[in-house]
N, C-alpha and C. Protein backbone atom coordinates (compact mmCIF):
# COMPACT_ATOMS: atom_id res chain seq x y z
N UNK A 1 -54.52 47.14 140.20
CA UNK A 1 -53.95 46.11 139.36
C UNK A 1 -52.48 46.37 139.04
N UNK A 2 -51.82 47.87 139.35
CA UNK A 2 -50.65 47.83 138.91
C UNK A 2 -49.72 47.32 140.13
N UNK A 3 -48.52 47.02 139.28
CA UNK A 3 -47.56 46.86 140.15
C UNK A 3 -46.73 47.46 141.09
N UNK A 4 -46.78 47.20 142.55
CA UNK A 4 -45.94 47.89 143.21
C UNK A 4 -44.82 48.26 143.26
N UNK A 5 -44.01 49.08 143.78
CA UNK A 5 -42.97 49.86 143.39
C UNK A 5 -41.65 48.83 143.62
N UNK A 6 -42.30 48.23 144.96
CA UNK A 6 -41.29 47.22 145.34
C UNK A 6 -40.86 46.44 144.54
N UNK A 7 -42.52 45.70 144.10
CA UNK A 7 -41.89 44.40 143.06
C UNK A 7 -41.48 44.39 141.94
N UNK A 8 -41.84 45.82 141.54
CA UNK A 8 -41.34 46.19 140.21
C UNK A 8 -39.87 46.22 140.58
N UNK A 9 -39.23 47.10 141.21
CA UNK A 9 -37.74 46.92 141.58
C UNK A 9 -37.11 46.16 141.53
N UNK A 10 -37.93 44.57 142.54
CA UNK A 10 -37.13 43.74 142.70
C UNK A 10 -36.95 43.07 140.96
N UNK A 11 -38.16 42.82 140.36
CA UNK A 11 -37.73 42.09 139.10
C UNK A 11 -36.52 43.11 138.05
N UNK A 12 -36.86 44.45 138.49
CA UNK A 12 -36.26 44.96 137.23
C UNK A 12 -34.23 44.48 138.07
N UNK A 13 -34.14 44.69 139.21
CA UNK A 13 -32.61 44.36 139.53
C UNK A 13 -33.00 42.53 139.50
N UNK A 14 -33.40 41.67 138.69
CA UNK A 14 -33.38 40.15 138.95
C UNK A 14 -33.13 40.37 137.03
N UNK A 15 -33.63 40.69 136.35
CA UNK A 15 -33.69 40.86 135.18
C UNK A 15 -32.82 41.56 134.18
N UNK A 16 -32.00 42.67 135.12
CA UNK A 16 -31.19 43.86 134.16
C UNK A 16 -29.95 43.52 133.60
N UNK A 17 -29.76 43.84 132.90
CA UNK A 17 -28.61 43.45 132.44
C UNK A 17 -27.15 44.15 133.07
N UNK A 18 -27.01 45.60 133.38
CA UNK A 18 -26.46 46.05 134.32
C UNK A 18 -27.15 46.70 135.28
N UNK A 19 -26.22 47.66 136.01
CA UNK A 19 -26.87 48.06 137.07
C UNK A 19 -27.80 49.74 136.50
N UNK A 20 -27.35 49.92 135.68
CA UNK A 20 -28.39 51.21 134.97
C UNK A 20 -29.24 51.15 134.19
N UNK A 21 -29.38 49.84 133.82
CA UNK A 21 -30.44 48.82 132.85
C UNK A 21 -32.00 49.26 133.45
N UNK A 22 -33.32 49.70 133.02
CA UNK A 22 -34.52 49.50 133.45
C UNK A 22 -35.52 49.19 132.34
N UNK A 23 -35.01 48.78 130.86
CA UNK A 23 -35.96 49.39 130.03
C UNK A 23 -35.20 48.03 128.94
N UNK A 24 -34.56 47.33 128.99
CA UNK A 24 -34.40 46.33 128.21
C UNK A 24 -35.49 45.33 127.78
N UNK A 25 -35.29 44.59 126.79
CA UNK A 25 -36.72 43.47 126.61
C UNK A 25 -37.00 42.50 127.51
N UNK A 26 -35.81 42.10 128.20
CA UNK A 26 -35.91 41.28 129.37
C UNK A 26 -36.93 41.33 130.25
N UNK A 27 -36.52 42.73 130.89
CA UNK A 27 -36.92 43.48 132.02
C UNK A 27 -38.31 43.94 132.07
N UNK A 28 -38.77 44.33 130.12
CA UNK A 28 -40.38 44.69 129.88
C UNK A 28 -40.75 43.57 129.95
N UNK A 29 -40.57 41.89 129.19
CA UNK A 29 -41.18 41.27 128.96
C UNK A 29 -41.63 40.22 130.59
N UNK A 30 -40.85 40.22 131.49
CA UNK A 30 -40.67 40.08 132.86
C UNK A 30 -41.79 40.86 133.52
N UNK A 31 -42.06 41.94 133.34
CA UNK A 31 -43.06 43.05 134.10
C UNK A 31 -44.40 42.85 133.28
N UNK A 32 -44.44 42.67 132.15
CA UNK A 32 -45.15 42.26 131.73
C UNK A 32 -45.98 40.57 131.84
N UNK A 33 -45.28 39.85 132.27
CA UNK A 33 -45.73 38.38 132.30
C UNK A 33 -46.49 38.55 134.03
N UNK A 34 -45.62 39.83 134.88
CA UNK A 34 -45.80 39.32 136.37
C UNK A 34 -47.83 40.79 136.02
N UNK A 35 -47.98 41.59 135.34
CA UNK A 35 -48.79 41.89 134.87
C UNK A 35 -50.21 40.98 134.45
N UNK A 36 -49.83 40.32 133.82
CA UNK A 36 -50.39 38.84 133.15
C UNK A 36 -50.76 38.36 134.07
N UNK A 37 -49.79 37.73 134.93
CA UNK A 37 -50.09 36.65 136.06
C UNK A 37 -51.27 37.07 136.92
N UNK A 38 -51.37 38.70 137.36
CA UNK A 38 -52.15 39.39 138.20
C UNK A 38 -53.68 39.55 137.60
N UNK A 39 -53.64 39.82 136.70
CA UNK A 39 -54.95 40.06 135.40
C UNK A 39 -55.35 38.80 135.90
N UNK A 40 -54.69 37.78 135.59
CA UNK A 40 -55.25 36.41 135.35
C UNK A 40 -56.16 35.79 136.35
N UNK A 41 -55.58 36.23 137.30
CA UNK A 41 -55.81 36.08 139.22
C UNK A 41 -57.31 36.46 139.10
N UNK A 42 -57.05 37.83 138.51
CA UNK A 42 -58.40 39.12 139.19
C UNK A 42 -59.65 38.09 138.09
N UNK A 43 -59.18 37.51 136.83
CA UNK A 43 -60.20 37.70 135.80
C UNK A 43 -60.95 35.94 136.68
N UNK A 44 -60.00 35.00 137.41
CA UNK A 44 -60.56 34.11 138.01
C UNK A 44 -62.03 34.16 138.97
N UNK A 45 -61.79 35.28 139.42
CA UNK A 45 -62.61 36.02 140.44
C UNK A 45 -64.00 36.74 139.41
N UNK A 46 -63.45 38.13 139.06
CA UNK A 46 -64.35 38.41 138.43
C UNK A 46 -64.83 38.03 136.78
N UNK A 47 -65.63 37.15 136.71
CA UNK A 47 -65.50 36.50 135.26
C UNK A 47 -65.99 36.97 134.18
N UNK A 48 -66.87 38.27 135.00
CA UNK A 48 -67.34 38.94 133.78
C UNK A 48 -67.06 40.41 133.78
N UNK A 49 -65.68 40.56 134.37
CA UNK A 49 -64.98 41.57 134.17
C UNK A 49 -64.48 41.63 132.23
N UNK A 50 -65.08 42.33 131.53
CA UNK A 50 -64.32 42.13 130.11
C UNK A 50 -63.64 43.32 129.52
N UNK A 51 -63.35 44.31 130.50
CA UNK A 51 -62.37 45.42 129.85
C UNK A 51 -61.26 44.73 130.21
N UNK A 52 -61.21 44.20 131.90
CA UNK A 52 -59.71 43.83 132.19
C UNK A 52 -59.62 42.57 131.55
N UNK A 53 -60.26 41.73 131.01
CA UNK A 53 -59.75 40.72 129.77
C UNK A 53 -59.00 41.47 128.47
N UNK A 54 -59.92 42.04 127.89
CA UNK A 54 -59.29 43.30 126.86
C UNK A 54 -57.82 43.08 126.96
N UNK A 55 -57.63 44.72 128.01
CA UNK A 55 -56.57 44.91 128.82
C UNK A 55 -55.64 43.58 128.68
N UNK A 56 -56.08 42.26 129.71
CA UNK A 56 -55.08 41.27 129.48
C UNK A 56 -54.64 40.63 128.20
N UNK A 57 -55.50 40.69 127.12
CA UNK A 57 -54.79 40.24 125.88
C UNK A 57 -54.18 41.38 124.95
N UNK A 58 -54.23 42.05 125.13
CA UNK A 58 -53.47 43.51 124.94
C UNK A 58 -51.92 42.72 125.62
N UNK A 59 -51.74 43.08 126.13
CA UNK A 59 -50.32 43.07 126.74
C UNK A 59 -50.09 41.63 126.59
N UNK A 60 -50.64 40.60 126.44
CA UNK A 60 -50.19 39.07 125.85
C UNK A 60 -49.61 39.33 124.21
N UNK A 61 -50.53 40.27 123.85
CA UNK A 61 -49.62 40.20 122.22
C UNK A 61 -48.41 41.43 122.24
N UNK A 62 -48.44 42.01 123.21
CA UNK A 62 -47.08 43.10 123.23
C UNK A 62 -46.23 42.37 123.81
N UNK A 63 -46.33 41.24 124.36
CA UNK A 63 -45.22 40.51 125.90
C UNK A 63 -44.74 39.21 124.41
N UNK A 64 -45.94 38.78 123.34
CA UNK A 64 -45.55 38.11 122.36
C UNK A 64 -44.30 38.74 121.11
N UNK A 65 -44.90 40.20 121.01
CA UNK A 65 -44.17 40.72 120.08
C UNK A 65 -42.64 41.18 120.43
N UNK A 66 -42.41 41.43 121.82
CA UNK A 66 -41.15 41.79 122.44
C UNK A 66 -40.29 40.26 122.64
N UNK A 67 -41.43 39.01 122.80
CA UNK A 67 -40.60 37.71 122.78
C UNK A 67 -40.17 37.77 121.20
N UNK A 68 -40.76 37.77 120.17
CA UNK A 68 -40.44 37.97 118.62
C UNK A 68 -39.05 37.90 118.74
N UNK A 69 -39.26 39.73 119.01
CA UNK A 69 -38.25 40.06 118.95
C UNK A 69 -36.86 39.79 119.87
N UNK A 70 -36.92 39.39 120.62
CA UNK A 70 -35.34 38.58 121.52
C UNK A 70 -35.31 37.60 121.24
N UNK A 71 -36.18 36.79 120.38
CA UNK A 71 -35.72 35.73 119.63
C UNK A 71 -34.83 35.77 118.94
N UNK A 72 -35.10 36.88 117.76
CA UNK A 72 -34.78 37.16 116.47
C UNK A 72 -33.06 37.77 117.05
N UNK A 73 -33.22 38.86 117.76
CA UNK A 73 -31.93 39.65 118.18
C UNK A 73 -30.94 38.76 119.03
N UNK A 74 -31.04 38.11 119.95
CA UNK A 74 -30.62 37.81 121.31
C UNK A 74 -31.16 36.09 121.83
N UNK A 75 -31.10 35.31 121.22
CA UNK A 75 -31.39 33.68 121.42
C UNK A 75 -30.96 33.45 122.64
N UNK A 76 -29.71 33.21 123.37
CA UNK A 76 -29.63 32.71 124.52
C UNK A 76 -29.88 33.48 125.55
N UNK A 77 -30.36 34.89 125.15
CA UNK A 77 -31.21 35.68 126.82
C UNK A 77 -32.85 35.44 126.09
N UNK A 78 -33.07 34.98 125.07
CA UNK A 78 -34.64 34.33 125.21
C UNK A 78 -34.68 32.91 125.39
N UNK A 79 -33.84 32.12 125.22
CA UNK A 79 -34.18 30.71 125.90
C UNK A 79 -33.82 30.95 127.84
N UNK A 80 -32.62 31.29 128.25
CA UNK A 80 -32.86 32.00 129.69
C UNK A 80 -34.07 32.60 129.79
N UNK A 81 -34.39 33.50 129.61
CA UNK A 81 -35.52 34.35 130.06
C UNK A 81 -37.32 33.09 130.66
N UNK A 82 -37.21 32.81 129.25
CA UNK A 82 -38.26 31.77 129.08
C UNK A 82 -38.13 30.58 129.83
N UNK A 83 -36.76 30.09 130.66
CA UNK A 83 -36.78 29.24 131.45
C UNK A 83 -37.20 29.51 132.82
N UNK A 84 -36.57 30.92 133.32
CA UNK A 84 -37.29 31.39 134.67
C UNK A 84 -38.15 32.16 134.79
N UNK A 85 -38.67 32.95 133.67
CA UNK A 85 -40.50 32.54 133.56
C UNK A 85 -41.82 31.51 133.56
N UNK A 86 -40.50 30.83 132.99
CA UNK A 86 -41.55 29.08 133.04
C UNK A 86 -42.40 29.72 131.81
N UNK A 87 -42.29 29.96 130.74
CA UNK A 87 -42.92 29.93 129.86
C UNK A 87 -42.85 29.21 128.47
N UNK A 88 -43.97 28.94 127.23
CA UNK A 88 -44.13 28.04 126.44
C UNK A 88 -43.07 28.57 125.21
N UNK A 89 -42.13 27.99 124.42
CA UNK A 89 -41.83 28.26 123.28
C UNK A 89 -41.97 27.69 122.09
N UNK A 90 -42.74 28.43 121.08
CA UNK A 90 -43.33 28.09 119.79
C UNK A 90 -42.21 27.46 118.85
């Protein structure tokens, strides 16, 4: 279920803010959604998988609490962010 090295790469250089950047909210909340997306896949399939449900709402309220927060800090890299995620804002 984890992410490969590759694709992790590619999002963290699509996401960073510079080039020594790996660990910004961007970049977690990005790895985190493409996390999500994969859970989501597997939980289609197996439906009565319920640790990796767990697991997936676990990291929906950490991927929520890191959006919180780039709200609160940083507004126009969370309305960006949330546009090429394609995601909902409250």
């Amino acid at each position: 279920m984890a992410l490969d090295s590759a694709k992790k790469q590619e999002i963290i250089k699509k996401f960073a803010r510079d080039s020594k950047d790996t660990g910004s909210s961007e970049i977690q909340i990005a790895l985190l959604s493409q996390r999500i997306a994969n859970l989501t896949e597997h939980l289609k399939v197996n439906k009565k998988d319920h640790s990796s449900r767990l697991g997936m709402l676990k990291l929906v309220g950490q991927r929520r609490s890191l959006l919180k927060y780039l709200k609160k800090t940083k507004y126009d890299s969370y309305i960006k962010l949330i546009k090429e995620l394609d995601l909902k804002d409250k």
